[in-house]
C-alpha atoms as a PDB file:
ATOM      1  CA  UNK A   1      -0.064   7.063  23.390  1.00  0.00           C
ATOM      2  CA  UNK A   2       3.181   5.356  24.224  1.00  0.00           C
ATOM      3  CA  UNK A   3       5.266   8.671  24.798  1.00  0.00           C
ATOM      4  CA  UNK A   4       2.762  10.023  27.123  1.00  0.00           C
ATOM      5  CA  UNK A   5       2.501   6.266  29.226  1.00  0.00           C
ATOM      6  CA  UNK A   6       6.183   6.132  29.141  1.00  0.00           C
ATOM      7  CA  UNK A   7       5.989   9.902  30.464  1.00  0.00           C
ATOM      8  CA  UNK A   8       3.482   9.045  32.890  1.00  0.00           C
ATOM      9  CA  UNK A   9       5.393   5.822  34.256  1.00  0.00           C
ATOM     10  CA  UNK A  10       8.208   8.183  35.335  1.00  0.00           C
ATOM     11  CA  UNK A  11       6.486  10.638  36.895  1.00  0.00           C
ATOM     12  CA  UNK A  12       6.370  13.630  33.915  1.00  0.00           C
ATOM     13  CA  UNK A  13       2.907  15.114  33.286  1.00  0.00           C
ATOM     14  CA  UNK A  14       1.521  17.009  30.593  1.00  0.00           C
ATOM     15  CA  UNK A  15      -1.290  19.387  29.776  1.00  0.00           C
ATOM     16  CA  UNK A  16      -3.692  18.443  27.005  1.00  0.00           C
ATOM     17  CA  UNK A  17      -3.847  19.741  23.930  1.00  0.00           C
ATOM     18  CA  UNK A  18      -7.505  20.339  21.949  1.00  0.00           C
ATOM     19  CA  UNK A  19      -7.140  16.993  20.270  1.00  0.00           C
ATOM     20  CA  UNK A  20      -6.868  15.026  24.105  1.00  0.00           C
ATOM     21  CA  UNK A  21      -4.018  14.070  22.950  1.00  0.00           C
ATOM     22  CA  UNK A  22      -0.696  14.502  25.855  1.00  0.00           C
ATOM     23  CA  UNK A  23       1.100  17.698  24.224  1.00  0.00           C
ATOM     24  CA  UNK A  24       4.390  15.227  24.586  1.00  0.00           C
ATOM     25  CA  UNK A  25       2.721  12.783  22.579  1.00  0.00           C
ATOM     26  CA  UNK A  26       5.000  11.650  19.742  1.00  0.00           C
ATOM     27  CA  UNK A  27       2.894   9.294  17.663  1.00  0.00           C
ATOM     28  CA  UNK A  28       3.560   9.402  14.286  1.00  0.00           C
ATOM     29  CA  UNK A  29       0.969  10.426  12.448  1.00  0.00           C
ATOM     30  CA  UNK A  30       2.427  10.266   9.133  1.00  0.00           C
ATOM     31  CA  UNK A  31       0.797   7.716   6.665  1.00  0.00           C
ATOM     32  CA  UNK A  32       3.119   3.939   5.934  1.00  0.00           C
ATOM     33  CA  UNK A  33       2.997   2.404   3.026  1.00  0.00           C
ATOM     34  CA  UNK A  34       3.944  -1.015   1.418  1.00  0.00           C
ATOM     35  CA  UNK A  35       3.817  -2.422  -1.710  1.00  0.00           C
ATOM     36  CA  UNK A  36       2.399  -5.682  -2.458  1.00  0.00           C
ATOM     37  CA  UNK A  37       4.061  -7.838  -5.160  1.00  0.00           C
ATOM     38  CA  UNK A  38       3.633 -11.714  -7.091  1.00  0.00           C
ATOM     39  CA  UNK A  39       6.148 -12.934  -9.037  1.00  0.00           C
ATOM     40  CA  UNK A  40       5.824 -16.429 -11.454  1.00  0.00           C
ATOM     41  CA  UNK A  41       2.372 -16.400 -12.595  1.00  0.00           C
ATOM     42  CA  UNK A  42      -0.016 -16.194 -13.575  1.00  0.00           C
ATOM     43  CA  UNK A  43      -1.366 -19.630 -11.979  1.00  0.00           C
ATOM     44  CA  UNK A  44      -4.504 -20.750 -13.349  1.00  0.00           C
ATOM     45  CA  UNK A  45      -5.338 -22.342  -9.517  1.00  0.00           C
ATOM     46  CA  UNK A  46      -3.323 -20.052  -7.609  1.00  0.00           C
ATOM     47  CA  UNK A  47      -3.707 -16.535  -8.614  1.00  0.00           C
ATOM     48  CA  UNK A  48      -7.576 -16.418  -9.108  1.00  0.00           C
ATOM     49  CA  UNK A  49      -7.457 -17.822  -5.631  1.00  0.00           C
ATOM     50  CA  UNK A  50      -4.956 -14.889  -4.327  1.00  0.00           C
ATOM     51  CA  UNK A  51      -7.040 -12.205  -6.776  1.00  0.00           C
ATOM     52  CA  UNK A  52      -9.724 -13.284  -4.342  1.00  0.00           C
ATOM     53  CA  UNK A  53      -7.844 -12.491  -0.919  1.00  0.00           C
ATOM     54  CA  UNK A  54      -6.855  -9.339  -2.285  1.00  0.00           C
ATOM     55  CA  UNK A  55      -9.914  -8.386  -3.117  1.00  0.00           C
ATOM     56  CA  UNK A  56     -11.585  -9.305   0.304  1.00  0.00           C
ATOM     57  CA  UNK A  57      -9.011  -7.349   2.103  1.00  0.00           C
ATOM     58  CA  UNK A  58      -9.538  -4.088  -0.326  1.00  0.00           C
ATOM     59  CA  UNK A  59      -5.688  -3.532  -1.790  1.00  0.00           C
ATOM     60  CA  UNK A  60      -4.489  -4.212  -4.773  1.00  0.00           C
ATOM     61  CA  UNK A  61      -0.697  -5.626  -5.856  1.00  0.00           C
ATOM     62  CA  UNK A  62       1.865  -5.536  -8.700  1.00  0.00           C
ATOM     63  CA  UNK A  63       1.930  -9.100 -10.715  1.00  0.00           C
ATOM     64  CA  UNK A  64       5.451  -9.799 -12.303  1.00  0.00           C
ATOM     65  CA  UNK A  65       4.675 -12.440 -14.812  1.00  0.00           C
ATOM     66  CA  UNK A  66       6.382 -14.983 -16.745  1.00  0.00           C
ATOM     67  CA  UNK A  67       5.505 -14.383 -20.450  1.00  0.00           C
ATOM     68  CA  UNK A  68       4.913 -18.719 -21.303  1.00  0.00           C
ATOM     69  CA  UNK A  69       2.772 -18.669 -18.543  1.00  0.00           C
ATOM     70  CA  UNK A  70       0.386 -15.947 -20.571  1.00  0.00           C
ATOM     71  CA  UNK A  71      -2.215 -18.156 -22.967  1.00  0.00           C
ATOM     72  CA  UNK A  72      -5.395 -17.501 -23.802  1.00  0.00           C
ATOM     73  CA  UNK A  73      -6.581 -19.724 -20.808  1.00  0.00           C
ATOM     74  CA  UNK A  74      -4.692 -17.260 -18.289  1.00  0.00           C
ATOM     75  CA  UNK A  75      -5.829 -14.315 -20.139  1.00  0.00           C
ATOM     76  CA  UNK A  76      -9.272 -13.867 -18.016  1.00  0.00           C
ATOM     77  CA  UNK A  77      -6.853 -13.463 -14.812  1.00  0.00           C
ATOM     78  CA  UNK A  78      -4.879 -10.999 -16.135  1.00  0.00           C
ATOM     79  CA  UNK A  79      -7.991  -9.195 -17.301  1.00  0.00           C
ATOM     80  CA  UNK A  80      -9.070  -9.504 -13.547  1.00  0.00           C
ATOM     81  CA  UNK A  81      -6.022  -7.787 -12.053  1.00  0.00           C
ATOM     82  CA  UNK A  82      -6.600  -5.008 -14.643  1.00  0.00           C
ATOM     83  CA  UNK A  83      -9.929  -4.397 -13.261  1.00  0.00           C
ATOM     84  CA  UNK A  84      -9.305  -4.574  -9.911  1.00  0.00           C
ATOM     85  CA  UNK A  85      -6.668  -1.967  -9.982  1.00  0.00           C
ATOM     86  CA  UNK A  86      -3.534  -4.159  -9.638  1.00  0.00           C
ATOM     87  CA  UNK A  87      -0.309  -3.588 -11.908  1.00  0.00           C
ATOM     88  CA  UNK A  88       1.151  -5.940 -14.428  1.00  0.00           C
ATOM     89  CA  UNK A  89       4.674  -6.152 -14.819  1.00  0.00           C
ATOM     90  CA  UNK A  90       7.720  -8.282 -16.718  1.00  0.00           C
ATOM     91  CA  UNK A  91       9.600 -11.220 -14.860  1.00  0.00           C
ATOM     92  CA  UNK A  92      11.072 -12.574 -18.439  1.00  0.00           C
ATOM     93  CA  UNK A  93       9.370 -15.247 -20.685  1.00  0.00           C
ATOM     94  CA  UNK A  94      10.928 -18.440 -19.117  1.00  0.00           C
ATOM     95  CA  UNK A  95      12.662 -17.321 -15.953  1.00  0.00           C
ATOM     96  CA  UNK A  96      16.293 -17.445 -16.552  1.00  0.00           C
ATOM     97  CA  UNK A  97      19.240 -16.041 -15.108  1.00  0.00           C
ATOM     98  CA  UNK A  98      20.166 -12.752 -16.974  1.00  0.00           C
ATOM     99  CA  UNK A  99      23.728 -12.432 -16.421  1.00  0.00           C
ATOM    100  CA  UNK A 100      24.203 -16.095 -17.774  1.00  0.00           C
ATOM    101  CA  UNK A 101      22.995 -15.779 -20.658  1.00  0.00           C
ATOM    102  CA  UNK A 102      23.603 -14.352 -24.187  1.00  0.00           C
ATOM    103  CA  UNK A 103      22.514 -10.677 -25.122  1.00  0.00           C
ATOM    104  CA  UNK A 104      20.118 -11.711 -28.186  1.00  0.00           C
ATOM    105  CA  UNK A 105      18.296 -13.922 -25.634  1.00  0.00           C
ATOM    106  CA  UNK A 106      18.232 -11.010 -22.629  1.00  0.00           C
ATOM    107  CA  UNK A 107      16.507  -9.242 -25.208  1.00  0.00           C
ATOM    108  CA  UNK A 108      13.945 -11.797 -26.137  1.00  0.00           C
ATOM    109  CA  UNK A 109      12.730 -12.447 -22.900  1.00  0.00           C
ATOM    110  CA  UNK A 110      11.715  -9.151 -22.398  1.00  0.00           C
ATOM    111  CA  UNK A 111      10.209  -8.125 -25.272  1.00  0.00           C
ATOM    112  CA  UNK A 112       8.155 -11.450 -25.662  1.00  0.00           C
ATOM    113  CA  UNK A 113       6.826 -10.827 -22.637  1.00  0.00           C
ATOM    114  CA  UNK A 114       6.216  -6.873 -22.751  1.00  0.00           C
ATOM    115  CA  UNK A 115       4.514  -8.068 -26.131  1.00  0.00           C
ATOM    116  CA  UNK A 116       2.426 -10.432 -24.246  1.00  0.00           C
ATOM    117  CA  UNK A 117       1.333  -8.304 -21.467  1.00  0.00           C
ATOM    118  CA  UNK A 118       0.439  -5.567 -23.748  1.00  0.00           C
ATOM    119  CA  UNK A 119      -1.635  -7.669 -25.394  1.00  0.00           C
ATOM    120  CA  UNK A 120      -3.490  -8.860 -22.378  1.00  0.00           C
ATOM    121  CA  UNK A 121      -3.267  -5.835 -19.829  1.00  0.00           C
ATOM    122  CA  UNK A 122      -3.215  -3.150 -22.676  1.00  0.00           C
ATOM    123  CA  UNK A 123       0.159  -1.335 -21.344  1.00  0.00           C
ATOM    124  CA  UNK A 124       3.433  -2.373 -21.686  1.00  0.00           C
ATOM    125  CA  UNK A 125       5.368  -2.672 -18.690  1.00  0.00           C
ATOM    126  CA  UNK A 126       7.650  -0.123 -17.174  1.00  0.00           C
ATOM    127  CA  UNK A 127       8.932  -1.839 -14.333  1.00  0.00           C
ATOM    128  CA  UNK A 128      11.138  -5.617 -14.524  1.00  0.00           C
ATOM    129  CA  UNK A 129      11.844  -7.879 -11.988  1.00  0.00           C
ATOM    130  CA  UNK A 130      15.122 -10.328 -13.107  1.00  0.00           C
ATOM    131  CA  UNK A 131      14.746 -13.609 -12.395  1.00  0.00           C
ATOM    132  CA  UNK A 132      16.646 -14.555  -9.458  1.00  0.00           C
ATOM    133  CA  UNK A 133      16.902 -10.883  -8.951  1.00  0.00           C
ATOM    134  CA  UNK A 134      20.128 -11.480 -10.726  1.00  0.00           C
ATOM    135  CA  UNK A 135      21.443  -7.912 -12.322  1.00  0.00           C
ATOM    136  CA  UNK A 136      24.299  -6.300 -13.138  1.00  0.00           C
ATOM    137  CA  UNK A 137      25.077  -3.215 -14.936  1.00  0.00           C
ATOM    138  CA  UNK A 138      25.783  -4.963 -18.679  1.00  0.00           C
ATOM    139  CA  UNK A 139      21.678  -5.717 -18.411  1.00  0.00           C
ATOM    140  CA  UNK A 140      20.964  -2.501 -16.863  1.00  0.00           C
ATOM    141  CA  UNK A 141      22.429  -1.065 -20.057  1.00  0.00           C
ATOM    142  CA  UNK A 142      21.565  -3.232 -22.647  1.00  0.00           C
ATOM    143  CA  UNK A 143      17.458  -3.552 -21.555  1.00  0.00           C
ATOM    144  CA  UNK A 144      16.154  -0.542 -22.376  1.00  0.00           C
ATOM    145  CA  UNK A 145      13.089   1.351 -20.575  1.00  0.00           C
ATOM    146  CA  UNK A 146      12.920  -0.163 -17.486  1.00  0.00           C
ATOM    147  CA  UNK A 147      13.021   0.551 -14.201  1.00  0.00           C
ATOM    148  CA  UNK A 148      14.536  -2.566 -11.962  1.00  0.00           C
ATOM    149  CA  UNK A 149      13.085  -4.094  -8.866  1.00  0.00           C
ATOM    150  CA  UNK A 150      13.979  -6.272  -6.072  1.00  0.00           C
ATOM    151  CA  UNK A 151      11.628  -6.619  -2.982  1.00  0.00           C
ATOM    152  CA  UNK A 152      11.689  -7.767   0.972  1.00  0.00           C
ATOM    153  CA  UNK A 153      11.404 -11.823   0.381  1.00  0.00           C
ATOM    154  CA  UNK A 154      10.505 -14.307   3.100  1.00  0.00           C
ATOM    155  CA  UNK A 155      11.557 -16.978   0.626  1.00  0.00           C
ATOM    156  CA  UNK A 156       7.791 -18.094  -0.029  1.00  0.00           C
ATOM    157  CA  UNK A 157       9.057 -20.225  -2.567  1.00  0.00           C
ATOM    158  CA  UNK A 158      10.403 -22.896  -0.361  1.00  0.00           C
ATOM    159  CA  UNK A 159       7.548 -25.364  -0.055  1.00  0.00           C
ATOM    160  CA  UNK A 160       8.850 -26.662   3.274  1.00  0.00           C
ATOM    161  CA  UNK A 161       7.629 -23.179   4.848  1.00  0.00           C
ATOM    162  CA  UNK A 162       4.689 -22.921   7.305  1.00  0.00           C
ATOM    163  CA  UNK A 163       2.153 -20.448   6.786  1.00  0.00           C
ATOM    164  CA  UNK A 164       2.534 -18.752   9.889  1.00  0.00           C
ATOM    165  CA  UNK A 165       6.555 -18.111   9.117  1.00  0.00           C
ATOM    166  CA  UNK A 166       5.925 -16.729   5.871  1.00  0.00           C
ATOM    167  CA  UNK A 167       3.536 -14.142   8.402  1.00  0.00           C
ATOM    168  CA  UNK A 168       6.271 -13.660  11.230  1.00  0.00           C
ATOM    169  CA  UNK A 169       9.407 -13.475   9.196  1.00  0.00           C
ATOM    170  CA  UNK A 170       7.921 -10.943   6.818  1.00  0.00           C
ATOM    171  CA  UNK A 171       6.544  -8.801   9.737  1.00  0.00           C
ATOM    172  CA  UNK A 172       9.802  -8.754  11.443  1.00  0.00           C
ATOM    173  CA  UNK A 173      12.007  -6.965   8.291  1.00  0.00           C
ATOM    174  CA  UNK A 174       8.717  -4.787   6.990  1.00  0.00           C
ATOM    175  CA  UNK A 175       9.308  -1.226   6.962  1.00  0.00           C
ATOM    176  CA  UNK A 176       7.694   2.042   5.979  1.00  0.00           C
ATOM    177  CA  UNK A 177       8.491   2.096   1.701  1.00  0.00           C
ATOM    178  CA  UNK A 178       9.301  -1.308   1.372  1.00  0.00           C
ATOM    179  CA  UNK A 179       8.357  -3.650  -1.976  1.00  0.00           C
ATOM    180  CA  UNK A 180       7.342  -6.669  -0.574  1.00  0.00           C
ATOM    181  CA  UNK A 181       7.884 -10.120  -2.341  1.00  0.00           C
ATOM    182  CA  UNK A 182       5.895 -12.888  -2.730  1.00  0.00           C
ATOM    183  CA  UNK A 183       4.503 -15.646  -5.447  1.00  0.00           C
ATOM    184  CA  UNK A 184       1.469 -16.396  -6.230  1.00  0.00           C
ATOM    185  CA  UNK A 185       2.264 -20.289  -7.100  1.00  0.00           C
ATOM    186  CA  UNK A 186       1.911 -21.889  -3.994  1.00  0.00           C
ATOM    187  CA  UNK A 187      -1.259 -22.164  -1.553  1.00  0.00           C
ATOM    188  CA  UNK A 188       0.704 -21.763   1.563  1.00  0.00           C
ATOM    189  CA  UNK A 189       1.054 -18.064   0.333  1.00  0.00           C
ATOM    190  CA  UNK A 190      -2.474 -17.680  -0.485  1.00  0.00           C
ATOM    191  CA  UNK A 191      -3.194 -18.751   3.444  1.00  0.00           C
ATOM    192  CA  UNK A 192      -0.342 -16.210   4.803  1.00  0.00           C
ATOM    193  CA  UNK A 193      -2.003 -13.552   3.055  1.00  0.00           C
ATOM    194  CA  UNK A 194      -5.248 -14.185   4.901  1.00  0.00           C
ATOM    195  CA  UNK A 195      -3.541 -13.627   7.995  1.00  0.00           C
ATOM    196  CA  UNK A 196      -0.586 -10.826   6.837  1.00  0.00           C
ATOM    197  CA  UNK A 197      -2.910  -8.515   4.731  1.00  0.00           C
ATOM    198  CA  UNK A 198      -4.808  -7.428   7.780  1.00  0.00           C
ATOM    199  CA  UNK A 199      -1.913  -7.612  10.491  1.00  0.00           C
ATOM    200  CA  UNK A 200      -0.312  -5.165   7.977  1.00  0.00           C
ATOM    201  CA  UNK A 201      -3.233  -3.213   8.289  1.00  0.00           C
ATOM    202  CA  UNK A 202      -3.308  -3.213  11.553  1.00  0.00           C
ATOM    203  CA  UNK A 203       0.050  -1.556  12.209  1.00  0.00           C
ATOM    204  CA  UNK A 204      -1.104   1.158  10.162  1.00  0.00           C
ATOM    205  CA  UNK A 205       0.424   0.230   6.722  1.00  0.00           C
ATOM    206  CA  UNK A 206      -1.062   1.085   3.417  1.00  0.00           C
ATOM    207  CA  UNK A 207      -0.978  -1.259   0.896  1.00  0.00           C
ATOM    208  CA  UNK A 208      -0.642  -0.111  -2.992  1.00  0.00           C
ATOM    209  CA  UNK A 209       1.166  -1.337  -5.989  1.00  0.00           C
ATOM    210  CA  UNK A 210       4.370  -0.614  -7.019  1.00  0.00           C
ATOM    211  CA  UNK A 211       3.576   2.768  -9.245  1.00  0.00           C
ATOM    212  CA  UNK A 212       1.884   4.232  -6.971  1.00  0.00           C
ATOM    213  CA  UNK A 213       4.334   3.123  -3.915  1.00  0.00           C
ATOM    214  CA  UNK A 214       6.916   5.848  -6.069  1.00  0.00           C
ATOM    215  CA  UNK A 215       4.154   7.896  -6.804  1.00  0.00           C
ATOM    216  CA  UNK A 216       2.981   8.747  -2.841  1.00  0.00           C
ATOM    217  CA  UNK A 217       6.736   8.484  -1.449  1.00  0.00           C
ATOM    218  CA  UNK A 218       7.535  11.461  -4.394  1.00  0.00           C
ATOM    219  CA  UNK A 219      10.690   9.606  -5.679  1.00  0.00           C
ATOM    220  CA  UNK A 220      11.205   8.837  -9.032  1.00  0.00           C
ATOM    221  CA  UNK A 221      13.184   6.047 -10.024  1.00  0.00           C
ATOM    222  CA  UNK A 222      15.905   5.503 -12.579  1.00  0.00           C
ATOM    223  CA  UNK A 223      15.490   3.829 -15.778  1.00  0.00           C
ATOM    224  CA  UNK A 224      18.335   1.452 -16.664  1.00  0.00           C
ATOM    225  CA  UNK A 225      19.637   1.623 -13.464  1.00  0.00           C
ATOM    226  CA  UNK A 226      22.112  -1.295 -12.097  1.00  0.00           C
ATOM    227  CA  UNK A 227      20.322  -0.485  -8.811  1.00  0.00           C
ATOM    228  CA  UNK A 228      17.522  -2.632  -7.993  1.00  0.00           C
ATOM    229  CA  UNK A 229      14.685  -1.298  -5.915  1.00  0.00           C
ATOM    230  CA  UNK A 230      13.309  -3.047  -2.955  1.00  0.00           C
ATOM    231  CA  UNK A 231      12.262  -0.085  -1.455  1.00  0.00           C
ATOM    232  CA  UNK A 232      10.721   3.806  -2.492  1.00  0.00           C
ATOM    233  CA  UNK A 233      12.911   5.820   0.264  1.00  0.00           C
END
């Protein structure tokens, strides 16, 4: 354990306890969790193609999606996250700024697209991610029932960025209760999760959706908040 090396590399000893663990051993033992989240699809190449990672590596993820990308060809994806477990949440029909524009049309982009995902997923989203993550409190108050969300971005969108730094700049900022956020447009994301899935993993993170990210930290966020969440606690 490293408190008991660093003990031992300056000379301080300890007895065992029954689990052969040093008794000066500080490991933390307590569970780390991150939530894994898409935004702009769903991506008739793309997100089957992610689906797939995701389900290779055993976690599921929340989907933010963009209600005109919702037809009846995309519908057998959405069905898919459904079944695997994952969450399905709002990112606005089209994808525009919502402090630019007017109220009537703040108001139609959600509801098309809680409409559309109802349809499809068979619940209507609790939880929307503004475009841009531009939000203020004016759309805090005037969208009703929902909780808003931000995320931990390595800027995935940028198709000038290498696999491996959508890996290493996202492992460098991730932290215990973080909302982590990706796309699910682009192949280069597809290949970092091959690789960032299982490092993730391997530092002892859970991965869950969004819900239950809330649900296991025991924090309960605010509806119509102008806070944005990018993290549980």
């Amino acid at each position: 354990m490293l408190a008991a090396a660093l003990a031992l590399s300056a000379g301080i000893t300890y007895a065992q306890d029954d689990c052969g663990c040093d008794s000066g051993c500080v490991e933390d033992s307590k569970p780390k969790y991150v939530a894994l989240s898409f935004d702009d699809g769903p991506s008739l190449k793309f997100t089957p193609m992610m689906l797939d990672v995701l389900e290779e590596n055993g976690v599921k993820a929340s989907f933010f999606l963009i209600g005109q990308n919702i037809t009846e060809d995309t519908a057998p994806i959405i069905r898919r996250m459904v079944q695997m477990g994952c969450d399905v949440e709002n990112h606005t029909y089209s994808h525009p700024n919502l402090t630019q524009i007017p109220d009537s049309l703040i108001l139609a982009e959600v509801a098309k697209t809680d409409s559309l995902i109802e349809a499809y997923a068979g619940a209507k989203p609790v939880y929307l991610r503004p475009p841009f993550t531009a939000h203020n409190a004016h759309v805090a108050g005037l969208v009703d029932g929902k909780i808003f969300i931000s995320g931990l971005s390595c800027q995935d969108w940028r198709a000038d960025m290498p696999v491996e730094d959508r890996v290493t700049k996202t492992l460098a900022r991730v932290e215990d209760g973080r909302i982590l956020l990706f796309h699910d447009t682009n192949e280069r994301t597809v290949e970092a999760m091959k690789t960032l899935i299982p490092a993730l993993k391997t530092r002892g993170y859970e991965i869950v959706t969004i819900p239950e990210l809330f649900r296991l930290s025991g924090h309960t966020p605010a509806f119509n908040s102008p806070k944005m969440y990018g993290r549980a606690y």
